[in-house]
Protein backbone atom coordinates (compact mmCIF):
# COMPACT_ATOMS: atom_id res chain seq x y z
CA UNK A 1 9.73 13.75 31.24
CA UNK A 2 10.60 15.01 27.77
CA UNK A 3 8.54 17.80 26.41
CA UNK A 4 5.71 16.86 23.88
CA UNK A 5 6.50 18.31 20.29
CA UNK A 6 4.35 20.81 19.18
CA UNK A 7 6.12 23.39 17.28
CA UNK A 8 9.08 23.62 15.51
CA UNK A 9 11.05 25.82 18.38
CA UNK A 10 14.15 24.35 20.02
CA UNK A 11 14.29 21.03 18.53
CA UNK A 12 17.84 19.94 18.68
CA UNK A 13 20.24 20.90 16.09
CA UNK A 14 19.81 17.20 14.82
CA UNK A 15 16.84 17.83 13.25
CA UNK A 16 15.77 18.85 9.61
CA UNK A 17 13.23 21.93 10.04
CA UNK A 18 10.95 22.48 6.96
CA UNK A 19 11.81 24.82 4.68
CA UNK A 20 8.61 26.91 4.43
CA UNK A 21 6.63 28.92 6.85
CA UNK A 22 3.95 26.67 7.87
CA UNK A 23 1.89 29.70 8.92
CA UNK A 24 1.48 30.45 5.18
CA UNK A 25 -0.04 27.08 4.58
CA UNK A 26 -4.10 26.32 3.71
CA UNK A 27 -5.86 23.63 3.09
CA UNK A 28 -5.39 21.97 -0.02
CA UNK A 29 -5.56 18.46 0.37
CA UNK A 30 -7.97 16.38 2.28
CA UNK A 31 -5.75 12.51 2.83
CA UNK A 32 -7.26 9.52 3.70
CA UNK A 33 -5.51 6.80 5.88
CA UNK A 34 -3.04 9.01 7.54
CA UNK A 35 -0.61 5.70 7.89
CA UNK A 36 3.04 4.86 8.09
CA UNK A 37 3.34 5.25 4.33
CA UNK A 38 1.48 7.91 4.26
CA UNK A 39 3.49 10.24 6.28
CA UNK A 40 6.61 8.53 4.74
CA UNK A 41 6.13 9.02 1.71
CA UNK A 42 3.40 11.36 0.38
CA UNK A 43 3.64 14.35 3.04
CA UNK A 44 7.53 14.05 2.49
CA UNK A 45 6.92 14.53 -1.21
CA UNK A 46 4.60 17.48 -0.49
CA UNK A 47 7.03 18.88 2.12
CA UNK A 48 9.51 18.76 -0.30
CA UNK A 49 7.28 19.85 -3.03
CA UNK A 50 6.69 23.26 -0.44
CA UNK A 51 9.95 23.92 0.23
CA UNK A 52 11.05 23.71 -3.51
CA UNK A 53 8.26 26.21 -5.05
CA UNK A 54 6.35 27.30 -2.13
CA UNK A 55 2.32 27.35 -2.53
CA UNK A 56 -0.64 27.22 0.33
CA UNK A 57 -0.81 23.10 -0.45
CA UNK A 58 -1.38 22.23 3.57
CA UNK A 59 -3.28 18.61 4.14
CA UNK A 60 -5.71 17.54 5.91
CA UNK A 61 -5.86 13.92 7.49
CA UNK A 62 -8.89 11.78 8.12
CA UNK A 63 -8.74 8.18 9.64
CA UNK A 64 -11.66 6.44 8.35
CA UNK A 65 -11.43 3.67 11.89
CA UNK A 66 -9.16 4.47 14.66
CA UNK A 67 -8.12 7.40 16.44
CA UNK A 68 -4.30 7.20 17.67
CA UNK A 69 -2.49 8.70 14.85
CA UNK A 70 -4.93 11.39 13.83
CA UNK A 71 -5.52 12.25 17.68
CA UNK A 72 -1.31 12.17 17.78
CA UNK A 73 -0.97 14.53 14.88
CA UNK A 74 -3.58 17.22 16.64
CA UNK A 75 -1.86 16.78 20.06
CA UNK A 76 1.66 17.69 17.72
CA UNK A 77 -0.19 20.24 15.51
CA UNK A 78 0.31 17.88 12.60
CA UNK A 79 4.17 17.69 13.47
CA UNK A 80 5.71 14.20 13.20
CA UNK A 81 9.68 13.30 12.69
CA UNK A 82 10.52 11.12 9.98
CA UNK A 83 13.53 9.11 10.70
CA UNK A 84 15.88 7.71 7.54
CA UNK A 85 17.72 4.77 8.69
CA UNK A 86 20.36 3.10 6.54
CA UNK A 87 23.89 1.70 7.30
CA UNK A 88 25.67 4.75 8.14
CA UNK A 89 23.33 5.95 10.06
CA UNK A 90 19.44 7.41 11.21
CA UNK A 91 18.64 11.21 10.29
CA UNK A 92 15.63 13.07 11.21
CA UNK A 93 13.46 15.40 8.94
CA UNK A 94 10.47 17.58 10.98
CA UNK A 95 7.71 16.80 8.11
CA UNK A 96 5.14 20.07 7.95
CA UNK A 97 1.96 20.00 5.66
CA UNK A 98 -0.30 18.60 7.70
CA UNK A 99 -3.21 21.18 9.42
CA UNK A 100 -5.26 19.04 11.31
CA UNK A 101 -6.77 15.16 11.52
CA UNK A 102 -10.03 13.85 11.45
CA UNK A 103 -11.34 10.88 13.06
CA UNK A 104 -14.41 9.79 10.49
CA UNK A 105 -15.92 7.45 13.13
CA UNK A 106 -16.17 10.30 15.54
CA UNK A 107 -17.60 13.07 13.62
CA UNK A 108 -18.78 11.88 9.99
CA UNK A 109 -20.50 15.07 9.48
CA UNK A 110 -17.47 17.17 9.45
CA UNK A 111 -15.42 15.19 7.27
CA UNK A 112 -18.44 15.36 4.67
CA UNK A 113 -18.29 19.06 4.90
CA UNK A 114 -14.22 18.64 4.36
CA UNK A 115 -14.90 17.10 1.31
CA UNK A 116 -17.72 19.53 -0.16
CA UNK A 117 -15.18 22.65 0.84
CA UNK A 118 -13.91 23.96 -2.45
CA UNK A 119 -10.49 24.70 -1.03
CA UNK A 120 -9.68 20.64 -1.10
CA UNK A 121 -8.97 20.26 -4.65
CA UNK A 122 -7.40 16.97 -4.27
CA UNK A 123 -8.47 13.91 -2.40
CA UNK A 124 -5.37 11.19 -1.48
CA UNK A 125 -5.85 7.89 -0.38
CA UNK A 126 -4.10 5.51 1.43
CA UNK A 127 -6.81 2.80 2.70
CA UNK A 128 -5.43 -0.43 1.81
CA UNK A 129 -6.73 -2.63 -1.01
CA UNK A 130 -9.13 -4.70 0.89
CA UNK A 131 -10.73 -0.92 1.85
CA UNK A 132 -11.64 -0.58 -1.89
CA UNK A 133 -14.21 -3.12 -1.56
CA UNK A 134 -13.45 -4.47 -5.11
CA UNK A 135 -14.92 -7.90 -6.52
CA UNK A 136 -11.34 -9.61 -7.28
CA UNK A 137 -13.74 -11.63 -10.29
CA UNK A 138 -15.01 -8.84 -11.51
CA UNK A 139 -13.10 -5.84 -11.04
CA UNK A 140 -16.10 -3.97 -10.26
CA UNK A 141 -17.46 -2.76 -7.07
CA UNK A 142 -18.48 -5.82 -4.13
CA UNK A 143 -21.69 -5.01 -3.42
CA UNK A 144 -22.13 -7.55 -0.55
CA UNK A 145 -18.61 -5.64 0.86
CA UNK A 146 -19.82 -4.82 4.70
CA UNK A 147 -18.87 -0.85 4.03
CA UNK A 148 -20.54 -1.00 0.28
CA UNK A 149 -23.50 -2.91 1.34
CA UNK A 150 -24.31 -0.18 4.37
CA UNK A 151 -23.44 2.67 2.14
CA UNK A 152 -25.63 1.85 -0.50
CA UNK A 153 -28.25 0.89 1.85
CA UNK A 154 -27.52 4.90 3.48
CA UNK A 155 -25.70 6.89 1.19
CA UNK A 156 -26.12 10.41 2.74
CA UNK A 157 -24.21 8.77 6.10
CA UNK A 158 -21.21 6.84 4.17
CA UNK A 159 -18.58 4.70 6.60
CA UNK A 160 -16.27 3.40 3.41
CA UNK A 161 -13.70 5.11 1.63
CA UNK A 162 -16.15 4.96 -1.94
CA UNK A 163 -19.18 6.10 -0.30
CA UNK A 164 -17.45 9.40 1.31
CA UNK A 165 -15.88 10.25 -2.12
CA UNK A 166 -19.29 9.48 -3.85
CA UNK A 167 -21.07 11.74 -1.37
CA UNK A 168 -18.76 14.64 -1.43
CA UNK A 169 -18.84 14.51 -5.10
CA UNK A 170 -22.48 14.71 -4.97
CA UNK A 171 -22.55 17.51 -2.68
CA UNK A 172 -19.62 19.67 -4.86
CA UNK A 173 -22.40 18.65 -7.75
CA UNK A 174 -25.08 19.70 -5.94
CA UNK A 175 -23.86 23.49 -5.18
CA UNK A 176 -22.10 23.99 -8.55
CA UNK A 177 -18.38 23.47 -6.63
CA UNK A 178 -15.43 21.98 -9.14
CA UNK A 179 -14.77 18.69 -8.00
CA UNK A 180 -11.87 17.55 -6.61
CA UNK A 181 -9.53 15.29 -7.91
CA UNK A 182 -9.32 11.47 -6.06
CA UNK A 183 -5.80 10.39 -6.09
CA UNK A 184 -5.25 6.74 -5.10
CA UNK A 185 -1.49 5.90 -3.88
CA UNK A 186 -2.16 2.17 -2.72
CA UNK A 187 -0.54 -0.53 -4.00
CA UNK A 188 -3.07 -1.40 -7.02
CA UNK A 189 -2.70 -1.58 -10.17
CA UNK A 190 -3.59 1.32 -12.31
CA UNK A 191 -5.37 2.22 -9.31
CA UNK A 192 -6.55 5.16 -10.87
CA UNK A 193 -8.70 3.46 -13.10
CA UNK A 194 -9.70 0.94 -10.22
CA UNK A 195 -10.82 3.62 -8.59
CA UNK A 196 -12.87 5.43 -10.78
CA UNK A 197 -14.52 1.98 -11.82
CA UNK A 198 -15.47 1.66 -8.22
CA UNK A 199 -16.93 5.00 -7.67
CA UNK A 200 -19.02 4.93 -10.83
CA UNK A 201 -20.42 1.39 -9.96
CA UNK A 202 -21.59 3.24 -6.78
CA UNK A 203 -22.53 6.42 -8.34
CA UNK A 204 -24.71 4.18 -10.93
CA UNK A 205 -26.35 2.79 -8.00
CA UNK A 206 -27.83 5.91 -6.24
CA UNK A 207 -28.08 7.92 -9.28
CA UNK A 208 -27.20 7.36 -13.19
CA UNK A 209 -26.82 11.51 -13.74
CA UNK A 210 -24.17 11.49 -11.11
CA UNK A 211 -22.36 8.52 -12.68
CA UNK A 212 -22.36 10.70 -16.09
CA UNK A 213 -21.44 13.78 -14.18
CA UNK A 214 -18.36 12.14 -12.39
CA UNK A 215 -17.10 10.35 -15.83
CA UNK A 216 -17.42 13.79 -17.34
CA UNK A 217 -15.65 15.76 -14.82
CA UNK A 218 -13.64 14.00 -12.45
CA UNK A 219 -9.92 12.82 -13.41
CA UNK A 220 -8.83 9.62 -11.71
CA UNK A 221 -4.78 9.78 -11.83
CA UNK A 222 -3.21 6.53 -11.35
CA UNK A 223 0.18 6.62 -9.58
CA UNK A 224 3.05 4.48 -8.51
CA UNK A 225 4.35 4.56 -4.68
CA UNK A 226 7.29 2.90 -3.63
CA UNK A 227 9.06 3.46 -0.42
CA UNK A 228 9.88 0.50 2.37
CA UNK A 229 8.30 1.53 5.21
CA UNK A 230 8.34 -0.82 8.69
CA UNK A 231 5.80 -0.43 11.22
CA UNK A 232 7.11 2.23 14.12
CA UNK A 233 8.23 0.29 16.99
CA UNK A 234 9.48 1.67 20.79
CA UNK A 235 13.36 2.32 18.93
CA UNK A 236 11.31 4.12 16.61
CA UNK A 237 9.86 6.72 19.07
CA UNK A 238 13.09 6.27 20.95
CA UNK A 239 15.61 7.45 18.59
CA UNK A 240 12.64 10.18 17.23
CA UNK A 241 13.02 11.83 21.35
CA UNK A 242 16.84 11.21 20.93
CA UNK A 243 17.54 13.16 17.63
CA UNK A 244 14.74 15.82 18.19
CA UNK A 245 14.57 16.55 21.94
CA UNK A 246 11.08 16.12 21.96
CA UNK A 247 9.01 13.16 22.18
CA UNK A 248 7.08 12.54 19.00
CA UNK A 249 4.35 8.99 19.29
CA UNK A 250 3.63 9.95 15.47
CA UNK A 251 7.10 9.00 14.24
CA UNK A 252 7.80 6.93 11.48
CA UNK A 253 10.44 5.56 9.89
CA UNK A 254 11.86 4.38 6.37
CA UNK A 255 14.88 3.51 4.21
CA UNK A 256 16.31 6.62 2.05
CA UNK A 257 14.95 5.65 -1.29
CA UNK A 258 11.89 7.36 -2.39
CA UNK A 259 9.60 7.00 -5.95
CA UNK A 260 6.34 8.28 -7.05
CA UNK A 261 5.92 8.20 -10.54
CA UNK A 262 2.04 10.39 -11.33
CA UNK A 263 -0.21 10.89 -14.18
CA UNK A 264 -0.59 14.63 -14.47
CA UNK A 265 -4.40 15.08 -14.92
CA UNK A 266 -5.99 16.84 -12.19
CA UNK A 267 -9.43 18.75 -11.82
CA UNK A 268 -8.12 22.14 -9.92
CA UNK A 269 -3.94 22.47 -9.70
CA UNK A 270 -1.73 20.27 -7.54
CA UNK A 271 1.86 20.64 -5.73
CA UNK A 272 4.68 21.17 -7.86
CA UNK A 273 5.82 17.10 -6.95
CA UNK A 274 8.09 17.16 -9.98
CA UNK A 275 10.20 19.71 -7.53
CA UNK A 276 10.48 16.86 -5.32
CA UNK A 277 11.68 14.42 -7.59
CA UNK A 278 8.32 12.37 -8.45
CA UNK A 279 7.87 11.85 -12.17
CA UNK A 280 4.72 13.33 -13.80
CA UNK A 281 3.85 11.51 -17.02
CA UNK A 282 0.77 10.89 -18.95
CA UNK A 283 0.72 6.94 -18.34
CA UNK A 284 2.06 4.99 -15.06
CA UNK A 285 1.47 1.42 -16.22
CA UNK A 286 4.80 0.51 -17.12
CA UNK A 287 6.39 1.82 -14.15
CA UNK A 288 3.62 -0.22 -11.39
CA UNK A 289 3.67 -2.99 -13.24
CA UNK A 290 7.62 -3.23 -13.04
CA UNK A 291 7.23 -2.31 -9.35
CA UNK A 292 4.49 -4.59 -8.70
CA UNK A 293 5.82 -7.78 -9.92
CA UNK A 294 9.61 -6.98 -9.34
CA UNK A 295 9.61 -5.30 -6.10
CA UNK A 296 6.31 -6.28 -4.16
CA UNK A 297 6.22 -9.97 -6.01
CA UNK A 298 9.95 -10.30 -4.33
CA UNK A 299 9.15 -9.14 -0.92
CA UNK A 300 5.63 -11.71 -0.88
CA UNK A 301 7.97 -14.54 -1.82
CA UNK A 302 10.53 -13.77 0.77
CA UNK A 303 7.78 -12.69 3.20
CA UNK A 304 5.81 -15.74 3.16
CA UNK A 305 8.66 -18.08 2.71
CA UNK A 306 10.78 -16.10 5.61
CA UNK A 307 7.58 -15.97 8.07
CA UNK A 308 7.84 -19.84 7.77
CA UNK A 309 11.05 -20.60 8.26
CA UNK A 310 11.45 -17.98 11.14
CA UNK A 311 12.73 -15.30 9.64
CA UNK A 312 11.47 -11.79 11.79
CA UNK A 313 12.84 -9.74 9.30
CA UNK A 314 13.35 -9.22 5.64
CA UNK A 315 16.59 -8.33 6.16
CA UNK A 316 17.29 -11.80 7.95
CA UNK A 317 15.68 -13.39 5.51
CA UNK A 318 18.43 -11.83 2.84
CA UNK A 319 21.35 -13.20 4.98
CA UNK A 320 20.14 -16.07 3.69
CA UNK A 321 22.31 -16.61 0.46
CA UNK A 322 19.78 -19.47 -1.05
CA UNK A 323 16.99 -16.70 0.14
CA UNK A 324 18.63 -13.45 -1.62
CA UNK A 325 19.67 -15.54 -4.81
CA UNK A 326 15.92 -17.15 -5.46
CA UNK A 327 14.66 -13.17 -4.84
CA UNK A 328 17.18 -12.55 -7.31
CA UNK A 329 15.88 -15.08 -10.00
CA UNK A 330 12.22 -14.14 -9.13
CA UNK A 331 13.33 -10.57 -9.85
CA UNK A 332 14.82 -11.20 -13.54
CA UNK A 333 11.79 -13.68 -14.43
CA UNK A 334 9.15 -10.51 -13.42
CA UNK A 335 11.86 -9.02 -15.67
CA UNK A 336 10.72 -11.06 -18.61
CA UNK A 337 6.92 -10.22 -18.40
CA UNK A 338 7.06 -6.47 -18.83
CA UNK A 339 7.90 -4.36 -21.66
CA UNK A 340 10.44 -1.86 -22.09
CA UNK A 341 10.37 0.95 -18.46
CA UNK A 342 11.25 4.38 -19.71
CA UNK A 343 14.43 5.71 -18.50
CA UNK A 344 14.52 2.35 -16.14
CA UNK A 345 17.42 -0.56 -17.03
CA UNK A 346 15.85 -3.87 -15.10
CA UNK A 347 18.74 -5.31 -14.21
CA UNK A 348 20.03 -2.56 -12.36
CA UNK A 349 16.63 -2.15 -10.96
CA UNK A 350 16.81 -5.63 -9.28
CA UNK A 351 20.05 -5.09 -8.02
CA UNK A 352 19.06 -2.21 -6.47
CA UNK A 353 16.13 -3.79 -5.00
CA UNK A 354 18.44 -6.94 -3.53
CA UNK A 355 20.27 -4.30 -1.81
CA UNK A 356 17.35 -2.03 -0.60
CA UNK A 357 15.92 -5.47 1.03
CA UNK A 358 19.40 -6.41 3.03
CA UNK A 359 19.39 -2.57 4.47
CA UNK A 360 20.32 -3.40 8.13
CA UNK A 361 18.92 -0.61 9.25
CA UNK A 362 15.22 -1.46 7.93
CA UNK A 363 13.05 -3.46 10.10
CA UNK A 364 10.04 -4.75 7.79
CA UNK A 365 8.65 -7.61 9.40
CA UNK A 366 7.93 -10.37 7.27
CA UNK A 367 4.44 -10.90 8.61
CA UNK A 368 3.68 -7.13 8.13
CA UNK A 369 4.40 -8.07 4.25
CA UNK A 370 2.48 -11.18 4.75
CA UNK A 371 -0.87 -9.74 5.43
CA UNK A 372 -3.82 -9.25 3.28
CA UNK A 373 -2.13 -11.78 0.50
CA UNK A 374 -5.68 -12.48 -1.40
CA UNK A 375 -5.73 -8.73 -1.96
CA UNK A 376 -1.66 -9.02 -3.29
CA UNK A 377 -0.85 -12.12 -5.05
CA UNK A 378 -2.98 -11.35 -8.40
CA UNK A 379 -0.99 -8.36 -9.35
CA UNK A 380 2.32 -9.46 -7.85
CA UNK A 381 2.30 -13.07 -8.65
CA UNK A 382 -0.90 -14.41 -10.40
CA UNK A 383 -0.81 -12.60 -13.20
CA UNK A 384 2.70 -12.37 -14.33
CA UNK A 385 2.72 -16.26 -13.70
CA UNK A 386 -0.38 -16.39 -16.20
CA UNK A 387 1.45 -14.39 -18.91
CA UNK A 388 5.00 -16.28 -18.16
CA UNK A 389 3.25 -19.57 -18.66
CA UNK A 390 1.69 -18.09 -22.55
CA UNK A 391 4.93 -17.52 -23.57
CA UNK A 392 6.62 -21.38 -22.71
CA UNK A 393 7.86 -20.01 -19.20
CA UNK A 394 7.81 -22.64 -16.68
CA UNK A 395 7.03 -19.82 -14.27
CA UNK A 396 8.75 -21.76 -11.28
CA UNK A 397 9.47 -19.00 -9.20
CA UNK A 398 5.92 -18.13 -9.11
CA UNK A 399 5.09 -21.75 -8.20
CA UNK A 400 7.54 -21.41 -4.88
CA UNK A 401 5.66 -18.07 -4.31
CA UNK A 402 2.44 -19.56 -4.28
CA UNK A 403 3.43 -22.84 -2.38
CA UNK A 404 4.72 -20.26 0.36
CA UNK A 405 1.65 -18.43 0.47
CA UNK A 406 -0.37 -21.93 1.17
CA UNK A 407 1.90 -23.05 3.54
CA UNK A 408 1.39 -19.44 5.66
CA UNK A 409 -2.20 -19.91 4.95
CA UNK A 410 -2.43 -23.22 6.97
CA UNK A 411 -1.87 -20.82 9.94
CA UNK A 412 0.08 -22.84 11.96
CA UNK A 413 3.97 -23.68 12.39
CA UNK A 414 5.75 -26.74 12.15
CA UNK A 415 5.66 -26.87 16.31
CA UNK A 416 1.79 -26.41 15.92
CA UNK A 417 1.68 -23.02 17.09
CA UNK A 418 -1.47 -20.92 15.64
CA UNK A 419 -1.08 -17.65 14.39
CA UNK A 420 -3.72 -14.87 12.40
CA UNK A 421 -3.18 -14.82 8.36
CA UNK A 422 -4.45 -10.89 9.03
CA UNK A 423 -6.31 -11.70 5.60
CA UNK A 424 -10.17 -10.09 4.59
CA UNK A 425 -10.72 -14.39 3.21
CA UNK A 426 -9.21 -15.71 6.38
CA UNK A 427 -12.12 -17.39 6.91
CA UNK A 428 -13.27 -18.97 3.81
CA UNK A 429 -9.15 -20.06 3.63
CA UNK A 430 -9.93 -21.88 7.12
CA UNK A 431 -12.88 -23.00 6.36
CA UNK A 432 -11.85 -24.78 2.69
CA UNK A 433 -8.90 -26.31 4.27
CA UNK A 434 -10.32 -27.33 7.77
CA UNK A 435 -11.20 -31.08 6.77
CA UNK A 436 -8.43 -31.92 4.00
CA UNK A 437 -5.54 -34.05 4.83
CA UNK A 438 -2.16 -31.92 5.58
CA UNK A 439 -0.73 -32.55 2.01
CA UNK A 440 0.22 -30.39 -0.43
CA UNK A 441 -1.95 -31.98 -3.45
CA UNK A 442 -4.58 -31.61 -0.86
CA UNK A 443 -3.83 -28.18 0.34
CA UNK A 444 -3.16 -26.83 -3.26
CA UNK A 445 -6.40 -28.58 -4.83
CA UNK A 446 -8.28 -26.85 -2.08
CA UNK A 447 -7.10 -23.40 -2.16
CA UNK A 448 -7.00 -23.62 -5.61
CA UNK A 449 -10.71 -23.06 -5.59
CA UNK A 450 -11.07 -19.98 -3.34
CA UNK A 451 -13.80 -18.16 -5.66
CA UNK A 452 -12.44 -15.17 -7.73
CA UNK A 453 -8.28 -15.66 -6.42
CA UNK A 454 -6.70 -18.12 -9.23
CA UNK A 455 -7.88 -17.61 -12.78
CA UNK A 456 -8.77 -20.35 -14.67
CA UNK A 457 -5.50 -20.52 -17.05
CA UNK A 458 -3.19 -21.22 -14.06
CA UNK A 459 -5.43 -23.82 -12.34
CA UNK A 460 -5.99 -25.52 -15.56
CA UNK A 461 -2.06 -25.67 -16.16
CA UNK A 462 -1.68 -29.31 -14.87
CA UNK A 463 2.44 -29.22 -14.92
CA UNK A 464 2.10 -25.71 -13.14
CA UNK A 465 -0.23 -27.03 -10.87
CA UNK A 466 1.58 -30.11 -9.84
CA UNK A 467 5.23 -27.68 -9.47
CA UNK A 468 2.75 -25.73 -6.76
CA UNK A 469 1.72 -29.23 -4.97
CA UNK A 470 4.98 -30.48 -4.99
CA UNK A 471 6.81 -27.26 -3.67
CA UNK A 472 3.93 -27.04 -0.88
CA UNK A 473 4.73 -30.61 -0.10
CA UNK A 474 8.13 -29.86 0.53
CA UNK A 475 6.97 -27.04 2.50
CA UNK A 476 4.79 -28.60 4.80
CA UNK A 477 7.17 -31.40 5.56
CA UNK A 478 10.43 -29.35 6.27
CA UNK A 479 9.78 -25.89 7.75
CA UNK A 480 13.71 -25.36 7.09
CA UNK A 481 13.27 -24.01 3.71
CA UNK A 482 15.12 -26.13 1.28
CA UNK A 483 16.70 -24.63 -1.61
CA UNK A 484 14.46 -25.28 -4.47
């Protein structure tokens, strides 16, 4: 059986060692949702970042629910290979930073005194939007969220991503410590600013002169992330053991193409990122929004549309030349909604995304993409379909995108064979559509009214409307996807 890795000693010649001695490392950074994308993209940065300019910036990992990547990272001493796949072939990089992994669920008590030490100066996150526990009405904090609700109801014994930053910040506040600085890197927008909404709803909650103390005090850094990253599969772990000599069950892997784009405010020093290649700059909005609704409002229309149709993979879905060229047009019509992108020309943006999506060697699964849509479609599609429509846009694209995304939420195929939407709403999507005929005026007109999801100004556009109903028709009735 092939030895376990553990250190960087003897790894085949394969494999890219860091270039840095670990041993100098100390805890810098405390992560959160030690993920996929997460060790794809952030710890690469910060490898990168370490081998560039040196520094002591080591992480820290927590998993705020399960156990089998932070208990994988400890049995590797936080050693994992990432694997670069594109069409001339898979490299391996040995990825460094990481110190040791928490598992919250297991010991909550330590990772409270992890985020009072003042050696972590910078608290990352990568939960997920539905872990935000945001009110998609309001924008503010869900208070009847299951993790908001119990943390409010026990804030010194927090199981949700806000409460645990709310209660470390309270105990930095508490002792006189320099808080850290939270540093969202989900796929929200301006999730900076998201973020620090949330937390000060909370902090309002259980005490008004924390609120004021945080607002004063704590920087909230939005940032834009952007790196195609497929769940690891057995190939994964496979061709990890086969490059490395060492079997790795923390392995990820991802295409070659890499982007963080950061606003530079932070409480107490950071990595030198810009070393790495991110982009430091006072305001991210015009680079997520581009990302957003050209990239990530793409891969939801091919996603939902290539699920359907029986597509595994988006890169099946883009040997579909109908597929690839409606991508395409939903590309340049996200195009038309955003202002000028420093230093970024759109068009060859797109192109560059149609050919980052065909990568053979990428396996995203288009139900991977497909999950958690409530949380997606108002950035990616909703509102850039509201805006399109203000300025005489029909906004078709966005009506196919939106007809997919009610066809997949019917949860069943064309054969009749069930599968999970994987969605926080599933069941208020179930239970709205449970007694409506299978048509899509009937479908649409039902969905339509999922509380908080479709604002007002695109469910009062009747032509818009009717494009949706008609396109879901045509959906429901021919699984085959016909070129709209």
């Amino acid at each position: 059986m092939t030895e376990r890795l553990q250190t960087l000693s003897g790894l085949a010649p394969t494999a890219k060692l860091p270039a840095y001695d670990r041993n100098q490392l100390k805890s810098g950074i405390l992560h959160l949702g030690p993920g996929a994308f997460f060790r794809a993209h952030f710890a690469p940065f910060t490898d990168a970042a370490l081998a560039a300019s040196g520094g002591d910036w080591g992480i820290e990992v927590a998993s705020l629910r399960t156990a089998d990547v932070a208990d994988h990272l400890n049995e590797q001493n936080g050693l994992y290979t990432m694997l670069i796949r594109d069409t001339s072939g898979t490299t391996a990089q040995m990825i460094g930073p990481i110190l040791r992994a928490h598992v919250a669920t297991r010991d909550p008590a330590g990772l409270l005194d992890r985020l009072e030490d003042p050696a972590i100066r910078i608290v990352s996150l990568t939960v997920t939007e539905k872990a935000y526990g945001m009110d998609t009405a309001t924008g503010g904090l869900d208070f009847n969220h299951a993790d908001v609700a119990a943390d409010l109801a026990n804030r010194h014994a927090p199981r949700g991503v806000i409460g645990y930053l709310v209660e470390g910040l309270s105990r930095r506040r508490a002792k006189g410590i320099a808080p850290f600085t939270p540093l969202s890197c989900d796929n929200l927008p301006s999730n900076g600013a998201v973020l620090k909404r949330l937390v000060l709803d909370f902090a309002e909650r259980v005490d008004p002169s924390l609120r004021q103390w945080i607002e004063a005090n704590v920087p909230f850094p939005s940032t834009m992330v952007d790196r195609i990253t497929p769940a690891s599969t057995e190939a994964t772990y496979q061709d990890a053991e086969r490059l490395t000599g060492r079997q790795d069950l923390a392995a990820i892997e991802t295409e070659p193409f890499t982007q963080w784009v950061i606003e530079d405010h932070f409480a107490n020093g950071r990595p030198a990122w810009e070393k790495a290649g991110a982009l430091m700059v006072t305001d991210v909005s015009a680079y997520e929004k581009m990302k957003l609704r050209m990239l990530n409002g793409a891969h939801s229309l091919l996603a939902y549309l290539g699920y359907i149709g029986g597509y595994e993979f988006i890169r099946d879905v883009m040997d579909d030349a109908g597929l690839a060229a409606l991508a395409y047009r939903h590309m340049h019509a996200a195009a038309r909604t955003l202002d000028a992108v420093p230093g970024i020309d759109l068009d060859d943006y797109a192109s560059e995304l149609i050919a980052r999506f065909a990568n053979k060697a990428i396996a995203h699964r288009t139900y991977q993409i497909a999950m958690d849509g409530t949380q997606k479609l108002p950035q990616r599609l909703l509102e850039p379909a509201t805006e399109a429509l203000a300025h005489g846009d029909k906004a078709e694209t966005y009506a196919i995108a939106v007809a997919a995304w009610m066809r997949y939420a019917i949860g069943e195929h064309g054969n009749g064979e069930r599968y999970e939407l994987r969605d926080p709403r599933a069941g208020e999507i179930a239970a709205l559509i449970a007694d409506v005929p299978r048509t899509g005026l009937a479908i649409s007109a039902a969905l339509f009214t999922l509380p908080g999801l479709f604002p007002a100004t695109l469910t009062g556009h009747r032509a818009w409307t009717q494009d949706v109903s008609d396109k879901l028709e045509i959906l429901i009735q021919d699984d085959r996807l016909p070129l709209f």
